[in-house]
N, C-alpha and C. Protein backbone atom coordinates (compact mmCIF):
# COMPACT_ATOMS: atom_id res chain seq x y z
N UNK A 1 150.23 128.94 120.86
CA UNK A 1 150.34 130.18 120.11
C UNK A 1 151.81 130.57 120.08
N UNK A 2 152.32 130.98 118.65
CA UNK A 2 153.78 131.19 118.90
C UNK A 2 153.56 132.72 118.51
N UNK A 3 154.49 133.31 119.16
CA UNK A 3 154.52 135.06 119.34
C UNK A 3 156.38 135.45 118.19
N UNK A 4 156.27 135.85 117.44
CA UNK A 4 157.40 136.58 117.09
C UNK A 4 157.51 138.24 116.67
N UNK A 5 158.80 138.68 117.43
CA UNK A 5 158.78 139.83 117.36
C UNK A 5 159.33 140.56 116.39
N UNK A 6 158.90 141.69 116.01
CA UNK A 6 159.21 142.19 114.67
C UNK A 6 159.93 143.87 115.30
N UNK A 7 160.14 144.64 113.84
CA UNK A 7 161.08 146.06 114.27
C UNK A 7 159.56 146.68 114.56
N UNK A 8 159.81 148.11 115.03
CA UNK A 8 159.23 149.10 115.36
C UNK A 8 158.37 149.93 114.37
N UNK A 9 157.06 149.76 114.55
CA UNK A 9 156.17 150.93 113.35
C UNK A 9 156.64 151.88 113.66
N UNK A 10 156.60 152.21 114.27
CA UNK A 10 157.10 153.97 113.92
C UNK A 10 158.38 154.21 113.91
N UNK A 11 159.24 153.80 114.85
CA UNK A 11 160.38 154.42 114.83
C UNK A 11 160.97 153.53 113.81
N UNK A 12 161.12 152.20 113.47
CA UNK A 12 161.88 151.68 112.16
C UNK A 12 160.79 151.82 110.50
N UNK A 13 159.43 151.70 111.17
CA UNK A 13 158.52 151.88 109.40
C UNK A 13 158.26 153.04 109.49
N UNK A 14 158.21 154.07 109.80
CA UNK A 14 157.64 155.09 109.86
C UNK A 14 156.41 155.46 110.04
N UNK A 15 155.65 154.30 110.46
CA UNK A 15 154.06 154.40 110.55
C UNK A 15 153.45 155.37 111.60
N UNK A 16 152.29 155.76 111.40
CA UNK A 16 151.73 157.08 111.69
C UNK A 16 150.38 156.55 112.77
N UNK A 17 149.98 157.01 113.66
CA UNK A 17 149.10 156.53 114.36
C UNK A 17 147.53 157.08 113.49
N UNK A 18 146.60 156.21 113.54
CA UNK A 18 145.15 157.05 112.94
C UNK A 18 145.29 157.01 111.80
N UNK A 19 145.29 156.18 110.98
CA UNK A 19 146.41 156.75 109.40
C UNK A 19 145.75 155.31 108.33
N UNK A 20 145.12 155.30 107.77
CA UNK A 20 144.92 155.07 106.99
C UNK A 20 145.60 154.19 105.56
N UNK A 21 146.42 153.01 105.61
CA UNK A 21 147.39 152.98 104.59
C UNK A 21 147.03 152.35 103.43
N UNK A 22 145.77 151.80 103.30
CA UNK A 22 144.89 151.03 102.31
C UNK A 22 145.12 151.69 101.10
N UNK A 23 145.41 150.28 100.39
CA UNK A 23 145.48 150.96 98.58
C UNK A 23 144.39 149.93 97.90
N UNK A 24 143.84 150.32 96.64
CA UNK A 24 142.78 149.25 95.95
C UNK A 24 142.59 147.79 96.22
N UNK A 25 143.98 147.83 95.94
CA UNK A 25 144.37 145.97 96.51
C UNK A 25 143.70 145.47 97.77
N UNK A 26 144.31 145.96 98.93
CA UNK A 26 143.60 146.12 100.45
C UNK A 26 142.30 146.41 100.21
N UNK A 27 141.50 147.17 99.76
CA UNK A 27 140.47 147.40 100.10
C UNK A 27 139.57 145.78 99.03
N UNK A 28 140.02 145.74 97.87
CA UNK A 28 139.81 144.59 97.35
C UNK A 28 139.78 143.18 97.67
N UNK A 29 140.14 142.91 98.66
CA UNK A 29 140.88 141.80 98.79
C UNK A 29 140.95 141.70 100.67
N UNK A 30 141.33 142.56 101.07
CA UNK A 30 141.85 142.54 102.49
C UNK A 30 141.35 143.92 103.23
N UNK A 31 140.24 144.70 103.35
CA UNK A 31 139.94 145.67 104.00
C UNK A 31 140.28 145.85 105.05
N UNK A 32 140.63 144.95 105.90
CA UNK A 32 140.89 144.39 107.57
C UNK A 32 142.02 145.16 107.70
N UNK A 33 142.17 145.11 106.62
CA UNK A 33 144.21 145.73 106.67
C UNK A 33 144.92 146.99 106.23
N UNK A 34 146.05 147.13 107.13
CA UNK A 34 146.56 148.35 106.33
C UNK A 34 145.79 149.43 107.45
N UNK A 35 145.07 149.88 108.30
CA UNK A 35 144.07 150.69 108.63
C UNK A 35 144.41 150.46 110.38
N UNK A 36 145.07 152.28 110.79
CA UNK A 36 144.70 151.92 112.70
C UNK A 36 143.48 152.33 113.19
N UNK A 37 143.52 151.09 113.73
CA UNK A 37 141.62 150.80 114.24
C UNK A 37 141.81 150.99 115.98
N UNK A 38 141.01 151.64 116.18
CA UNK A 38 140.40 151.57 117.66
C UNK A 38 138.99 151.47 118.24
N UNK A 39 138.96 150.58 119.68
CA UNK A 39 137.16 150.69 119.83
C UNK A 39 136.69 149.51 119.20
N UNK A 40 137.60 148.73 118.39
CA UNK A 40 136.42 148.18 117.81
C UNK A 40 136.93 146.56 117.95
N UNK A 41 136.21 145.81 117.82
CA UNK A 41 137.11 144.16 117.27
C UNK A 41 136.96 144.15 115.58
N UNK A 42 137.59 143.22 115.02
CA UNK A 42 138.16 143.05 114.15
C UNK A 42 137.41 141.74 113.11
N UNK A 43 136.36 141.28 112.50
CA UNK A 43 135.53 140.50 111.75
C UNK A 43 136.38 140.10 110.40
N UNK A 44 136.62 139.17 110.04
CA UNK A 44 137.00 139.10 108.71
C UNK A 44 136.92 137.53 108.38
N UNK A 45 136.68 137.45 106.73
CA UNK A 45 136.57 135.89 106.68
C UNK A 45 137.69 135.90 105.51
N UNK A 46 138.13 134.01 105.71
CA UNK A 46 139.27 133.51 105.05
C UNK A 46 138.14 131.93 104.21
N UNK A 47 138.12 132.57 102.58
CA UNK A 47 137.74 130.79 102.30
C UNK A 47 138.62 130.70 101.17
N UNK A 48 138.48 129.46 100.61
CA UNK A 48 139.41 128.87 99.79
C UNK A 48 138.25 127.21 99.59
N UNK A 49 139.21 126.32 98.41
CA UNK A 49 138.46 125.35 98.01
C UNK A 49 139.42 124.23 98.01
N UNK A 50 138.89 122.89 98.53
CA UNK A 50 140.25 122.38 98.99
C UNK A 50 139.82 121.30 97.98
N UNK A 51 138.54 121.29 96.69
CA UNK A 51 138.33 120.06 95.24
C UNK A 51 138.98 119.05 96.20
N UNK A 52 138.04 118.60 97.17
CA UNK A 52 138.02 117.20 97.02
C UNK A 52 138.70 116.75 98.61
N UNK A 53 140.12 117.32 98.58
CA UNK A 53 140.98 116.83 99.80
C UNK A 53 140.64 117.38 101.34
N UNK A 54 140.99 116.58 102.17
CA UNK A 54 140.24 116.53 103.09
C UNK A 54 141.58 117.09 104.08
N UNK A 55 141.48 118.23 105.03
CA UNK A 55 142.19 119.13 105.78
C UNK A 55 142.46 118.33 107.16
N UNK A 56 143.44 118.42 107.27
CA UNK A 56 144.28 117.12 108.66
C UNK A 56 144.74 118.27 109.41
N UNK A 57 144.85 119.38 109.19
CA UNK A 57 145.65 120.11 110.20
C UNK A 57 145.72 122.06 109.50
N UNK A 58 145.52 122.71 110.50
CA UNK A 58 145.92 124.45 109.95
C UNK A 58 146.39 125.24 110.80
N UNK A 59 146.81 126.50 110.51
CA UNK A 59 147.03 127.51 111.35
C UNK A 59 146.73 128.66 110.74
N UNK A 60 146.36 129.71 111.63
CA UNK A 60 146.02 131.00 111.50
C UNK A 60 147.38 132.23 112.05
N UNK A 61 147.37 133.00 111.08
CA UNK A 61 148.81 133.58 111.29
C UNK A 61 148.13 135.45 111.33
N UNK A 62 148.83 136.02 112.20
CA UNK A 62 148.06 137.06 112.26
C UNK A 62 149.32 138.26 112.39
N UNK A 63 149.40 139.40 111.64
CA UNK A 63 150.63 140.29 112.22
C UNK A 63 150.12 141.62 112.50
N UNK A 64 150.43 141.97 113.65
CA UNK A 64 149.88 143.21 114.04
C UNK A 64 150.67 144.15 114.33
N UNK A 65 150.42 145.40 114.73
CA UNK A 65 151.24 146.17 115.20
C UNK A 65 150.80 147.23 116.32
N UNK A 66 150.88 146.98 117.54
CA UNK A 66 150.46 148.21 118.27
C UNK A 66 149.30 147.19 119.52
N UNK A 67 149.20 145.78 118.81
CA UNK A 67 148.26 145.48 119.70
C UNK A 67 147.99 144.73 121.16
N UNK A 68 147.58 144.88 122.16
CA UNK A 68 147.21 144.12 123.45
C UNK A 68 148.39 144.95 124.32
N UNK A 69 148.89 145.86 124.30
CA UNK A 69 149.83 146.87 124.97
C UNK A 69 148.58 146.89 126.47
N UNK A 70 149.30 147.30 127.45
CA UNK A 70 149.09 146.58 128.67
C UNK A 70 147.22 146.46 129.20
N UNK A 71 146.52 146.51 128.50
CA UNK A 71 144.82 146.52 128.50
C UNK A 71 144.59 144.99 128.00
N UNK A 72 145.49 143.76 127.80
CA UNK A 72 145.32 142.45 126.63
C UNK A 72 145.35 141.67 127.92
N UNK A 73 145.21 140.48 127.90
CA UNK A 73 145.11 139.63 126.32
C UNK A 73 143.97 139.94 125.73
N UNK A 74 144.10 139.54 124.67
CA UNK A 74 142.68 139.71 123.92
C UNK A 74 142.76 138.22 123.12
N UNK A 75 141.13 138.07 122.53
CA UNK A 75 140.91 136.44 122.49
C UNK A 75 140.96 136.50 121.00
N UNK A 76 141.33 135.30 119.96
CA UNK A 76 141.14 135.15 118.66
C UNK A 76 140.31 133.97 118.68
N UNK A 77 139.50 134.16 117.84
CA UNK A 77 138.36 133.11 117.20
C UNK A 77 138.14 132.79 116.20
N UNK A 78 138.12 131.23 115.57
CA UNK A 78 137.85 131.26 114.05
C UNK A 78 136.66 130.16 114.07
N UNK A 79 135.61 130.44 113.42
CA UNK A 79 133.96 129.74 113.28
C UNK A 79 133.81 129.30 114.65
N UNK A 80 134.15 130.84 115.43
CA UNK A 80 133.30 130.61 117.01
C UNK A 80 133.80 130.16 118.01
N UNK A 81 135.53 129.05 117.92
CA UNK A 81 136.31 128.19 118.06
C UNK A 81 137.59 129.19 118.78
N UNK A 82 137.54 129.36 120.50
CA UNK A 82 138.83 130.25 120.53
C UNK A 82 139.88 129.46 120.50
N UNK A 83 140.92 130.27 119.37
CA UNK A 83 141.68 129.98 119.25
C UNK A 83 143.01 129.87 120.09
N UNK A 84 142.91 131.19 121.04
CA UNK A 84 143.90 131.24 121.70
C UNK A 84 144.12 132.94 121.84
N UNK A 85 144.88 133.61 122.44
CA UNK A 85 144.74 135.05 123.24
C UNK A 85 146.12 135.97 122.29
N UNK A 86 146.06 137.05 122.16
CA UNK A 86 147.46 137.63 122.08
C UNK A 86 147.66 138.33 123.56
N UNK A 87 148.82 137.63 124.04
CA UNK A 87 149.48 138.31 125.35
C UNK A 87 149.45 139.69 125.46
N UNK A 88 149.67 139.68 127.00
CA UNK A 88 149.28 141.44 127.50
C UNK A 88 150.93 141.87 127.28
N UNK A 89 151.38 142.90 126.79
CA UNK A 89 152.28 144.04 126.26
C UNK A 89 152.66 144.34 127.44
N UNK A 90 153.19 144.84 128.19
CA UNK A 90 153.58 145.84 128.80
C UNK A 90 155.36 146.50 129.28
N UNK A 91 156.17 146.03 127.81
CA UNK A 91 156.99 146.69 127.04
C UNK A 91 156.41 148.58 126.68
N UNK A 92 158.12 149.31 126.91
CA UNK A 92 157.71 150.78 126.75
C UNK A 92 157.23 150.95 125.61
N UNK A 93 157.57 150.07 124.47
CA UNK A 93 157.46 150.46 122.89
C UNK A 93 155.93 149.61 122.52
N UNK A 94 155.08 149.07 123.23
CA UNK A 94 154.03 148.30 123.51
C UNK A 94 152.88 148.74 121.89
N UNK A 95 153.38 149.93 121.68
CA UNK A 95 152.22 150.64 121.34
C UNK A 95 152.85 150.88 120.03
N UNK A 96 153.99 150.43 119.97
CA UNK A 96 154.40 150.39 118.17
C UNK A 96 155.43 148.74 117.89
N UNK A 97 155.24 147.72 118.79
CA UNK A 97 155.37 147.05 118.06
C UNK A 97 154.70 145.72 117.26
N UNK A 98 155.68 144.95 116.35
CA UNK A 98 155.09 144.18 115.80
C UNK A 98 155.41 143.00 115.85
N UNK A 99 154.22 142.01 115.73
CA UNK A 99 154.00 140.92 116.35
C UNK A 99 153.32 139.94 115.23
N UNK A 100 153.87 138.51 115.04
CA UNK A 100 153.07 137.47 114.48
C UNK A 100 152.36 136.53 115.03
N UNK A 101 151.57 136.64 115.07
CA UNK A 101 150.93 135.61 116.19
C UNK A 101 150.45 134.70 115.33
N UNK A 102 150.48 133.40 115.54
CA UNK A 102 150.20 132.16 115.14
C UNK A 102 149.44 131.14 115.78
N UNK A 103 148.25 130.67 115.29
CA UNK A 103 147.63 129.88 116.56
C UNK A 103 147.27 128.92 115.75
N UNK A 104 147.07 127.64 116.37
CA UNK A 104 146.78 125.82 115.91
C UNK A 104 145.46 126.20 115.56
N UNK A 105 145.12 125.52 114.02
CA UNK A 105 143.37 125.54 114.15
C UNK A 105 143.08 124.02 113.73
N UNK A 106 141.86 123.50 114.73
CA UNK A 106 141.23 122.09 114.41
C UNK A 106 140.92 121.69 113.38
N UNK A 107 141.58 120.79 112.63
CA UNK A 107 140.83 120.70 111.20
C UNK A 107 138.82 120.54 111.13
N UNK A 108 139.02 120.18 112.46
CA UNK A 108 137.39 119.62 112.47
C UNK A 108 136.71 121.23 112.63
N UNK A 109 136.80 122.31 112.72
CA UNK A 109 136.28 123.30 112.86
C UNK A 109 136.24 124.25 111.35
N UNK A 110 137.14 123.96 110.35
CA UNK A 110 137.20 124.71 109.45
C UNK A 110 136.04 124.03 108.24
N UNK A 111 136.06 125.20 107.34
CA UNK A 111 135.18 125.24 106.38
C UNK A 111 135.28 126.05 105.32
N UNK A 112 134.69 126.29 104.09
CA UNK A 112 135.66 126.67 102.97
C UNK A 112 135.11 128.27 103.20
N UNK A 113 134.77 128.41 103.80
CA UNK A 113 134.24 130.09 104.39
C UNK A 113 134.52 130.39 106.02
N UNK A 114 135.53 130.82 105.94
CA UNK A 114 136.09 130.88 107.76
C UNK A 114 135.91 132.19 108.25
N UNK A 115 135.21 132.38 109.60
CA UNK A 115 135.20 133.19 110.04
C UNK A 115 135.89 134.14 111.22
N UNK A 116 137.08 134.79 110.97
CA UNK A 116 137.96 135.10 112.05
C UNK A 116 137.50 136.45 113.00
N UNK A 117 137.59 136.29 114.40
CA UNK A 117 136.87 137.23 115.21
C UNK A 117 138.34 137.61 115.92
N UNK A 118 139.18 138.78 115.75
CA UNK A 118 140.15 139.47 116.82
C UNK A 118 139.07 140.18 117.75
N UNK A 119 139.46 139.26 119.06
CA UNK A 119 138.32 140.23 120.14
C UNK A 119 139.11 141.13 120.88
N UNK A 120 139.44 142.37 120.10
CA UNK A 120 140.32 142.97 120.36
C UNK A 120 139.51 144.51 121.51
N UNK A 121 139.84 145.12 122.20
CA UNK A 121 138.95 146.42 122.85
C UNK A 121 137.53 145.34 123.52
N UNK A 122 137.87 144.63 123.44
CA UNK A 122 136.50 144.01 123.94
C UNK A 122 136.43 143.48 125.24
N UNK A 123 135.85 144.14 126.65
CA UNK A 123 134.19 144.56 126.15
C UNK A 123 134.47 146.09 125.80
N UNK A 124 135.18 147.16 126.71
CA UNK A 124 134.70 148.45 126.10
C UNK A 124 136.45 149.28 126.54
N UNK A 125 137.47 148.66 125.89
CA UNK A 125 138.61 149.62 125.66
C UNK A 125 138.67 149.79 124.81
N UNK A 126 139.77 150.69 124.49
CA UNK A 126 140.37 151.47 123.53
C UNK A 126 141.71 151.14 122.60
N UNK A 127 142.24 149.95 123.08
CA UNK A 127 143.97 149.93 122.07
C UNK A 127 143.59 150.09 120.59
N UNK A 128 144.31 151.33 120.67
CA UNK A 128 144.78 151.37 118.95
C UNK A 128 145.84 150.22 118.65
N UNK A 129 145.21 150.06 117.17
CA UNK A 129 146.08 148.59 116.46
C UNK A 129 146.12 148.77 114.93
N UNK A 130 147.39 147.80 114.48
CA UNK A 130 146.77 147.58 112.90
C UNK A 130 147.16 146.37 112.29
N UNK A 131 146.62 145.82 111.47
CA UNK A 131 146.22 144.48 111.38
C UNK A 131 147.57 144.56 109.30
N UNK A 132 148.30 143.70 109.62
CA UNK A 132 148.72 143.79 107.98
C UNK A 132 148.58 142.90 107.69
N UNK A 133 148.88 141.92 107.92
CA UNK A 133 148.32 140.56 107.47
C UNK A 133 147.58 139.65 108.00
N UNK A 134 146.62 138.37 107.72
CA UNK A 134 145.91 137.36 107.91
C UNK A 134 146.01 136.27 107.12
N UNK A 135 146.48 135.43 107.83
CA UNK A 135 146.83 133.74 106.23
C UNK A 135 146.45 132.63 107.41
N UNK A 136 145.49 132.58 106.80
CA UNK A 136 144.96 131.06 107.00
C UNK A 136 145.76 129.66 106.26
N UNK A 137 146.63 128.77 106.86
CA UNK A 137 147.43 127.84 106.09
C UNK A 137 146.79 126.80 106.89
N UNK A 138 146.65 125.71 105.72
CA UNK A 138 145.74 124.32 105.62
C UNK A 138 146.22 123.42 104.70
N UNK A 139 146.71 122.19 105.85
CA UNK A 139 147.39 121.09 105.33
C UNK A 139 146.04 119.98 104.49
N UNK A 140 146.43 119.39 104.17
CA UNK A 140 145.11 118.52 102.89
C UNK A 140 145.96 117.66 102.72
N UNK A 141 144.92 116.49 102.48
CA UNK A 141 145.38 115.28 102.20
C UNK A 141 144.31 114.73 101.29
N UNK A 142 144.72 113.84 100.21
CA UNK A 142 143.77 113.10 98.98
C UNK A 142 143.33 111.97 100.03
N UNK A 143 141.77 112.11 100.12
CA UNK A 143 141.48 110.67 100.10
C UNK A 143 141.97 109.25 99.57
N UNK A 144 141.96 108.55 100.71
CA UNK A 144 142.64 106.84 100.53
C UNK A 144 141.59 106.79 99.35
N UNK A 145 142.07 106.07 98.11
CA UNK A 145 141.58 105.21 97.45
C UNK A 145 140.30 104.11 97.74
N UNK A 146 141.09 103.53 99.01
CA UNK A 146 140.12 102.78 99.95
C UNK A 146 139.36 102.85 100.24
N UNK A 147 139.08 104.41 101.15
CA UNK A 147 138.08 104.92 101.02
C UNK A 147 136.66 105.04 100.30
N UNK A 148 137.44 105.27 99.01
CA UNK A 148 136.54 105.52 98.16
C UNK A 148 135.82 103.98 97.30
N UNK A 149 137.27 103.11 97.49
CA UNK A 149 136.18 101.48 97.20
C UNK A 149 135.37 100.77 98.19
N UNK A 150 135.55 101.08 99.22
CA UNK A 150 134.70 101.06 100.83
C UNK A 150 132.99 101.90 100.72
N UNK A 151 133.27 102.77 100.21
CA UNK A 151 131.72 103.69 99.81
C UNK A 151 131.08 103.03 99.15
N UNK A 152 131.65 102.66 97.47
CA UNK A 152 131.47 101.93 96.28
C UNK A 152 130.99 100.79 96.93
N UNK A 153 131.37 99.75 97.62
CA UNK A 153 131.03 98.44 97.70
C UNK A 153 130.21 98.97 99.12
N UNK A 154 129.96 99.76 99.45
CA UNK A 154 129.06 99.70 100.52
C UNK A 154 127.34 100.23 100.03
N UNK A 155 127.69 100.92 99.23
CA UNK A 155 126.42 101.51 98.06
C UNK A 155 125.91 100.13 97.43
N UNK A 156 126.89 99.18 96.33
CA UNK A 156 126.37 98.56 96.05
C UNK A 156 125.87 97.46 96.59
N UNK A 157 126.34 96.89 97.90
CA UNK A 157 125.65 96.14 98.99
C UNK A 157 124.17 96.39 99.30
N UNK A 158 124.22 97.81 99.65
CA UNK A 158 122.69 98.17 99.75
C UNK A 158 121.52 97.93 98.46
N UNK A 159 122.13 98.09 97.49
CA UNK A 159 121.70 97.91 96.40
C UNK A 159 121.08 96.38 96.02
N UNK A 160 122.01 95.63 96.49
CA UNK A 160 121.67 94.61 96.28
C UNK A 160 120.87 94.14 97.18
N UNK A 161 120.62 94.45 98.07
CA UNK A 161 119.76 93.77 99.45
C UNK A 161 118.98 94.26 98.85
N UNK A 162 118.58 95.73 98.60
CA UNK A 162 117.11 95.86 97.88
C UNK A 162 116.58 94.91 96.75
N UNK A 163 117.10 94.82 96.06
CA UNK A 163 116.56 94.15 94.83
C UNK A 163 116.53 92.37 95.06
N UNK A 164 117.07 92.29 96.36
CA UNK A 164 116.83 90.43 96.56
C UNK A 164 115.84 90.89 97.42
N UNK A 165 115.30 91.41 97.80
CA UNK A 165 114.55 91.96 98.79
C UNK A 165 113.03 91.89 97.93
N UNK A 166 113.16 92.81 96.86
CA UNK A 166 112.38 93.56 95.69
C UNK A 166 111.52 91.97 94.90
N UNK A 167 112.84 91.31 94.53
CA UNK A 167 112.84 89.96 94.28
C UNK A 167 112.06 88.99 94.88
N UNK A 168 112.39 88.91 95.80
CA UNK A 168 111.58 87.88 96.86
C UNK A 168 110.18 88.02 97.50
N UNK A 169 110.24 89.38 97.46
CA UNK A 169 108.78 90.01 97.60
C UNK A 169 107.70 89.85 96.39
N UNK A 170 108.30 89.81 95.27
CA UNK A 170 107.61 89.14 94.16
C UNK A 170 107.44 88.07 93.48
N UNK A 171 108.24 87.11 94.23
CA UNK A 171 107.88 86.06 94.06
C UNK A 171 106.66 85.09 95.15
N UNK A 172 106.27 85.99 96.09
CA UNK A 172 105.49 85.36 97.06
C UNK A 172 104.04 85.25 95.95
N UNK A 173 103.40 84.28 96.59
CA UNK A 173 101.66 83.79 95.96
C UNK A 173 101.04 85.39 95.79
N UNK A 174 100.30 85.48 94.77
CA UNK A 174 99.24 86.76 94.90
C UNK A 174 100.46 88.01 94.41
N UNK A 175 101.65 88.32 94.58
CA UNK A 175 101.99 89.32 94.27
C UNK A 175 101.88 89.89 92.90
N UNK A 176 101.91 91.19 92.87
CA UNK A 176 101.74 91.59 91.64
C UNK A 176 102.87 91.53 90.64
N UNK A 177 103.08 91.17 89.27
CA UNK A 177 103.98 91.18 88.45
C UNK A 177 104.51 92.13 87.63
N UNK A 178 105.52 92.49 87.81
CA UNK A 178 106.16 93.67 87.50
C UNK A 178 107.22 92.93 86.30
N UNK A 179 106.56 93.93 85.44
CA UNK A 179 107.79 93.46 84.01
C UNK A 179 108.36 94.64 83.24
């Protein structure tokens, strides 16, 4: 997990504790965000369509502000899969600053509907937090060619065993004739 530190919500953004900053867009698109949340963990899903190519590698990028101040770590999860913790705070400014947290995700765990769990206040505190961004980034790669003539000649292999199969079975004494 890589941690980078950012300026101050309040004293450099002016951000307001309890406060609400959601515009259509956010609520459209990104509800998770924009909004200081307390009490609660944090649910949100990331999908996308990767037509065809097959995902070798991702990361989950998360920026917060205000969160895991000295009550943390707290755990991140994506399709159930922990990802990895945001460190415990216990900096004076703990409670207004901001943070990117970045964590490795298995290609073998993702899916074109991802489900991200911040287990944030969990089991039963209180840190106020706020969530501005979430980007799921996913490396892809085109299937080998090979691949795909490896399937092809493995389909029609089967194919053919049936029908010498199909074949030979009808040519035995007594079988029935199929025309």
């Amino acid at each position: 997990m890589a941690r980078e530190s950012q300026v101050g919500w309040i004293d450099d953004l002016g951000g307001v504790f309890w406060t609400n900053y959601r515009d259509a867009s956010d609520l459209a698109n990104a509800p998770f965000t924009d909004i200081w949340f307390s009490g609660i963990a944090v649910t949100y899903s990331h999908t996308y369509s990767l037509g065809g190519l097959i995902p070798v590698c991702a990361s989950l990028a998360v920026q917060t502000a205000g969160v895991a101040d000295d009550r943390g770590p707290w755990a991140v999860f994506l399709n159930g899969a922990l990802l990895g913790e945001t460190p415990t705070n216990t900096s004076v400014n703990a409670d207004q600053e901001i943070f990117l947290y970045t964590f490795p995700v298995p290609a073998a765990i993702l899916t074109e509907s991802n489900t991200a769990l911040l287990n944030i206040n969990i089991p039963d505190l209180t840190d106020g937090y706020s969530i501005n961004f979430s980007e799921l980034t996913i490396e892809a790669v085109v299937p080998e060619p090979s691949t795909g003539l490896s399937l092809a000649a493995g389909l029609a292999a089967i194919a053919m065993r049936r029908r010498s199969a199909r074949v030979a079975r009808d040519r035995r004494p007594g079988a029935p004739q199929h025309r």
